[in-house]
N, C-alpha and C. Protein backbone atom coordinates (compact mmCIF):
# COMPACT_ATOMS: atom_id res chain seq x y z
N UNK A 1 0.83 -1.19 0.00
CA UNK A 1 0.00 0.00 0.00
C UNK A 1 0.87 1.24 0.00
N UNK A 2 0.43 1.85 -0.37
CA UNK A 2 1.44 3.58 -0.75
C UNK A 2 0.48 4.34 0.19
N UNK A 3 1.15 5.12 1.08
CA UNK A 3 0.62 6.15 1.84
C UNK A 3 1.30 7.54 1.30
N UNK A 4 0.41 8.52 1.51
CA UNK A 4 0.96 9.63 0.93
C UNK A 4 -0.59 10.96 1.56
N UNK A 5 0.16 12.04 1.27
CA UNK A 5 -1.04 12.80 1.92
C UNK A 5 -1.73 13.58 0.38
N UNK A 6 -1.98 13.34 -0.35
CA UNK A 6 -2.93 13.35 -1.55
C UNK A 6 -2.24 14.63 -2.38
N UNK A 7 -0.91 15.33 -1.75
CA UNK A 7 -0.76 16.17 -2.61
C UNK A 7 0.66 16.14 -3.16
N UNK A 8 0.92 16.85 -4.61
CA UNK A 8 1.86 16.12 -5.15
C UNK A 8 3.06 17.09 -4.54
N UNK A 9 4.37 16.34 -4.36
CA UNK A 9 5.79 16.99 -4.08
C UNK A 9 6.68 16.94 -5.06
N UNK A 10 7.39 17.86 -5.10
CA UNK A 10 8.72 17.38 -6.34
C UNK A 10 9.59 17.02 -5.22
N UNK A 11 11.28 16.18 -6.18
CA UNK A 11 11.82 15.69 -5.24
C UNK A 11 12.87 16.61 -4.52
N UNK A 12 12.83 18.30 -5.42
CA UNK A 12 13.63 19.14 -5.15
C UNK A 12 13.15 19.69 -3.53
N UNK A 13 11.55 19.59 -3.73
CA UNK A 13 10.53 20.30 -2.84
C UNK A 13 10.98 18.80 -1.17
N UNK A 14 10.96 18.01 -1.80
CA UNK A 14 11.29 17.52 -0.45
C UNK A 14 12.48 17.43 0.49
N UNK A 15 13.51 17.86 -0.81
CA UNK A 15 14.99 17.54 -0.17
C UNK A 15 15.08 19.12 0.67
N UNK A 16 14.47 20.05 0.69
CA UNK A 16 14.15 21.31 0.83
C UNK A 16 13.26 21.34 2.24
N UNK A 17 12.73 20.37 2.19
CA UNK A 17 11.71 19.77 3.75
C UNK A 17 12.59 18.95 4.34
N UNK A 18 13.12 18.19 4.22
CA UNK A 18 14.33 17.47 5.12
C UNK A 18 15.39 18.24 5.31
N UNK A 19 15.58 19.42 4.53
CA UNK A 19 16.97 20.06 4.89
C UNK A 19 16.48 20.75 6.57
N UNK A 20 15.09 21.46 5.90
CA UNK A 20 14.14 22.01 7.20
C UNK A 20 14.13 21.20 8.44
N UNK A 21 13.82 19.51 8.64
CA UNK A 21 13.48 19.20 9.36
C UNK A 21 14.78 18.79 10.08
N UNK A 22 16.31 19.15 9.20
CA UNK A 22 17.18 18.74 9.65
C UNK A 22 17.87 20.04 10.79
N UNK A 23 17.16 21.01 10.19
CA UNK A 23 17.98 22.69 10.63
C UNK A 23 18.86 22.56 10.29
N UNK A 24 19.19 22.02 8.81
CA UNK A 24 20.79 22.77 8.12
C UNK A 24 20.37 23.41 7.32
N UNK A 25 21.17 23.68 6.28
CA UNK A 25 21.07 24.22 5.23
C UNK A 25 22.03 22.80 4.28
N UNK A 26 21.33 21.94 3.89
CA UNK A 26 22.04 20.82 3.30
C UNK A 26 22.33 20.97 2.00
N UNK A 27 23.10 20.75 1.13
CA UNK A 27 23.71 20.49 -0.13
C UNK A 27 22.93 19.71 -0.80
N UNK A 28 22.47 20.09 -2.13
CA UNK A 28 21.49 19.03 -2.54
C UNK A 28 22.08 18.91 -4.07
N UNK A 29 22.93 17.52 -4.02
CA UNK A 29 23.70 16.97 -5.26
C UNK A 29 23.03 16.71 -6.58
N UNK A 30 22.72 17.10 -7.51
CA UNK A 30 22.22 16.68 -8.70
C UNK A 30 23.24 15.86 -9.76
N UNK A 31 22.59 14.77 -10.06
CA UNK A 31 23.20 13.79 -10.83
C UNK A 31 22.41 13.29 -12.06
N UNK A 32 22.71 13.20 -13.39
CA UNK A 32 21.86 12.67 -13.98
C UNK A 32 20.40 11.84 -13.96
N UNK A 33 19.44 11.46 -14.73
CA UNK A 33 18.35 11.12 -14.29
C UNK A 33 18.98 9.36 -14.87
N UNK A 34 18.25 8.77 -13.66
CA UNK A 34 18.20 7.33 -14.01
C UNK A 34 17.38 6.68 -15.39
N UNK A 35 16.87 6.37 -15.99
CA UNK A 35 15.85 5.32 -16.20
C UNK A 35 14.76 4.95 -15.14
N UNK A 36 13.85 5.32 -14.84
CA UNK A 36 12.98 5.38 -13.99
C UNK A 36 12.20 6.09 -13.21
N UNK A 37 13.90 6.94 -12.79
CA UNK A 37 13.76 8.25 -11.70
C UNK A 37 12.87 9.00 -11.68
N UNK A 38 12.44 8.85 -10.00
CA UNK A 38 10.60 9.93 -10.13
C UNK A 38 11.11 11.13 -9.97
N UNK A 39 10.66 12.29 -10.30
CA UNK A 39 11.24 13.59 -10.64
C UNK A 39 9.63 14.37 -9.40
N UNK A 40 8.82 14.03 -9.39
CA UNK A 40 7.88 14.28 -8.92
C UNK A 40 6.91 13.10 -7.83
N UNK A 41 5.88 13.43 -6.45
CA UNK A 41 5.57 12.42 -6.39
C UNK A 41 4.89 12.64 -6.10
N UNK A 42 3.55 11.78 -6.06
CA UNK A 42 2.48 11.52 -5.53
C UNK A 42 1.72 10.20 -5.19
N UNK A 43 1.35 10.44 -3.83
CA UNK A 43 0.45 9.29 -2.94
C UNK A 43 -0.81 10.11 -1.92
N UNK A 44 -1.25 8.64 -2.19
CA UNK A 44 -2.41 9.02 -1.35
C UNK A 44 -2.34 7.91 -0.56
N UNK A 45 -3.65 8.23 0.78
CA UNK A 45 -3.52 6.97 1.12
C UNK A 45 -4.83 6.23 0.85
N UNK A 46 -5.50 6.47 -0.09
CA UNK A 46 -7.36 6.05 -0.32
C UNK A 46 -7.35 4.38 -0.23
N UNK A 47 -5.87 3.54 -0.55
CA UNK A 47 -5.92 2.63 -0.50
C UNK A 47 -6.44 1.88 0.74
N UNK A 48 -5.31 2.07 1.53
CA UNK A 48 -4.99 2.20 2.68
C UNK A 48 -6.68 2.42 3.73
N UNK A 49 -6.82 3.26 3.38
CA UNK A 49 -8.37 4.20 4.29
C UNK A 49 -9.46 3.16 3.40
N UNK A 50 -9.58 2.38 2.34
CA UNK A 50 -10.82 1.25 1.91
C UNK A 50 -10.50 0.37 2.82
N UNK A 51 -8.75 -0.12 2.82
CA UNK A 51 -9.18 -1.93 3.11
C UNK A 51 -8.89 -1.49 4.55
N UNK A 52 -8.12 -0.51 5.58
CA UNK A 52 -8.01 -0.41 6.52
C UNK A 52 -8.28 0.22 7.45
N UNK A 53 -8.97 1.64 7.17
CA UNK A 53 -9.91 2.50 7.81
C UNK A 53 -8.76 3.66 7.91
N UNK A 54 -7.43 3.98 7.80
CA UNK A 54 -6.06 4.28 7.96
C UNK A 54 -6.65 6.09 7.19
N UNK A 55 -6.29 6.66 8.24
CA UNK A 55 -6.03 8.04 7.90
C UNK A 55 -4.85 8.48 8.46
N UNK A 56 -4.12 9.50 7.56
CA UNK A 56 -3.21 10.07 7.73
C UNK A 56 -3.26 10.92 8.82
N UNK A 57 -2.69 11.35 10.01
CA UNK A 57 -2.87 12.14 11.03
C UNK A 57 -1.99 13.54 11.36
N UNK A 58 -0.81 12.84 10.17
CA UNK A 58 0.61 13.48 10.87
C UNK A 58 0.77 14.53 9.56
N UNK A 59 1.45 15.63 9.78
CA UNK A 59 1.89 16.22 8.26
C UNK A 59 3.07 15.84 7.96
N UNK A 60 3.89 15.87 6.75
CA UNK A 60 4.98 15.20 6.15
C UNK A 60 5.98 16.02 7.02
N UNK A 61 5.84 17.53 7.17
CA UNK A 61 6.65 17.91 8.48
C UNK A 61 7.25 17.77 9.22
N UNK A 62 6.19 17.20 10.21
CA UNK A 62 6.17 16.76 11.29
C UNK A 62 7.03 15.33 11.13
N UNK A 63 6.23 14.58 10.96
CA UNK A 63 6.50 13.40 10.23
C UNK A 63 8.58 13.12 9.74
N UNK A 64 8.71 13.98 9.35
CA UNK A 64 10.47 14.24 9.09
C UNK A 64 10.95 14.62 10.36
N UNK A 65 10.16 15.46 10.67
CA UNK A 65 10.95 16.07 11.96
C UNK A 65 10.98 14.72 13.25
N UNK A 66 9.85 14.23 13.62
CA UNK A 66 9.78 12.72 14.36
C UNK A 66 11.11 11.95 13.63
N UNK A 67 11.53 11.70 12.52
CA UNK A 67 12.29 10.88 11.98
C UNK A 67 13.56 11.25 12.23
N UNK A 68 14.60 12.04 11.89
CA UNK A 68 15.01 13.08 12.72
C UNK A 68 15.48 13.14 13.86
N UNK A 69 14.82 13.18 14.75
CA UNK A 69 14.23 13.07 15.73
C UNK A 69 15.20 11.28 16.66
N UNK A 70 14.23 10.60 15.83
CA UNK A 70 14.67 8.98 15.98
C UNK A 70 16.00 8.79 15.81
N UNK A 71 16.45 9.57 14.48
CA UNK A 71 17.67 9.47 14.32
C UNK A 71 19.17 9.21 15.05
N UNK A 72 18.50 10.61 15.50
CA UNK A 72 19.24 11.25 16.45
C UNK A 72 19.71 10.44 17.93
N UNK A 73 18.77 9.86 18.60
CA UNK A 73 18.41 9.29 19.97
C UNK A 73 19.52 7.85 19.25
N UNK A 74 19.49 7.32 18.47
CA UNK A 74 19.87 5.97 18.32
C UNK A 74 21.30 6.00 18.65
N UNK A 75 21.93 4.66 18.74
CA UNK A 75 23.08 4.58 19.55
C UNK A 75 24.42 4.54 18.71
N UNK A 76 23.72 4.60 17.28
CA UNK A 76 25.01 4.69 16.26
C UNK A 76 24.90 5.87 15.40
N UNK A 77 25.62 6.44 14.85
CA UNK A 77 25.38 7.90 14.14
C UNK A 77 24.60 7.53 12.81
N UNK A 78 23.89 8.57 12.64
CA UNK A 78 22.87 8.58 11.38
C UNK A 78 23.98 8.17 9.93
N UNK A 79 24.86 7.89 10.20
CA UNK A 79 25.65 8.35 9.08
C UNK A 79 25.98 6.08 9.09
N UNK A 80 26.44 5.91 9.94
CA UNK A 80 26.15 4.52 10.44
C UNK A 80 24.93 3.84 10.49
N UNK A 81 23.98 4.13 10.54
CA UNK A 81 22.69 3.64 10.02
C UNK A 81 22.32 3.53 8.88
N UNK A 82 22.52 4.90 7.97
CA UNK A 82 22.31 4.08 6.75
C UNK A 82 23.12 3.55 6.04
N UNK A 83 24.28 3.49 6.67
CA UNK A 83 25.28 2.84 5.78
C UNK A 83 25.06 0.79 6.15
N UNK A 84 23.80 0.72 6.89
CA UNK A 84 23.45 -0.75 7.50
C UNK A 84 22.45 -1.24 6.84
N UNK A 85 21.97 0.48 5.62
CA UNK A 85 20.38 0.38 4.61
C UNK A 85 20.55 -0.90 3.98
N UNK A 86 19.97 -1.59 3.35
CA UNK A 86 19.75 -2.55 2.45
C UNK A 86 19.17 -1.66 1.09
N UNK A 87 19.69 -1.39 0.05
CA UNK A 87 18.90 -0.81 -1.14
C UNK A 87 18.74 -1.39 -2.03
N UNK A 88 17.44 -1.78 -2.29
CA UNK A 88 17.13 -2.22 -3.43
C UNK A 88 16.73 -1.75 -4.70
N UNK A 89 17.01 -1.09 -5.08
CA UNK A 89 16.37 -0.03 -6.35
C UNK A 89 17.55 -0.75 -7.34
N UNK A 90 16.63 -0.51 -8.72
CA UNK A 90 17.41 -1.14 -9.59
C UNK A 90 17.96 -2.69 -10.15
N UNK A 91 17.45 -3.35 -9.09
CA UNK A 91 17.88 -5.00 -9.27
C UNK A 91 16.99 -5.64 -10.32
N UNK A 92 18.47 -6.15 -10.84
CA UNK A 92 17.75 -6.79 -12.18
C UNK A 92 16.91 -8.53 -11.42
């Protein structure tokens, strides 16, 4: 199921909300476009709210800022965590 709050973001517009929820002023690297690459996004959660009754409560904000947040508290540096990511994008 895709959750999303019904309105669309670009991905410039979000890296621009995480820089926010980070309080930096972060560097935002541009690299060629993949084959695939969403340039824009949108979700809802209508799926979600038929088979599960599931409403969104939180704003994407907030929501970063909680994450963030988590980050932070954990016992290895954010920088060490995702380097523990598993990524799957792209597998043939």
């Amino acid at each position: 199921l895709n959750l999303g709050s019904g309105q669309e973001i670009s991905i410039n517009q979000l890296a621009g909300k995480v820089s926010q929820a980070l309080q930096r002023d972060c560097r935002i690297d541009y690299e060629p476009c993949r084959p695939g690459d969403v340039r824009r996004l949108y979700a809802d959660a209508a799926k979600a709210t038929q088979l599960l009754g599931f409403q969104p409560t939180i704003p994407l904000e907030d929501g970063l800022a909680k994450l963030c947040q988590w980050y932070l508290q954990q016992p290895l540096s954010p920088q060490e965590l995702l380097a523990q990511e598993t990524i799957r994008n792209w597998e043939a």
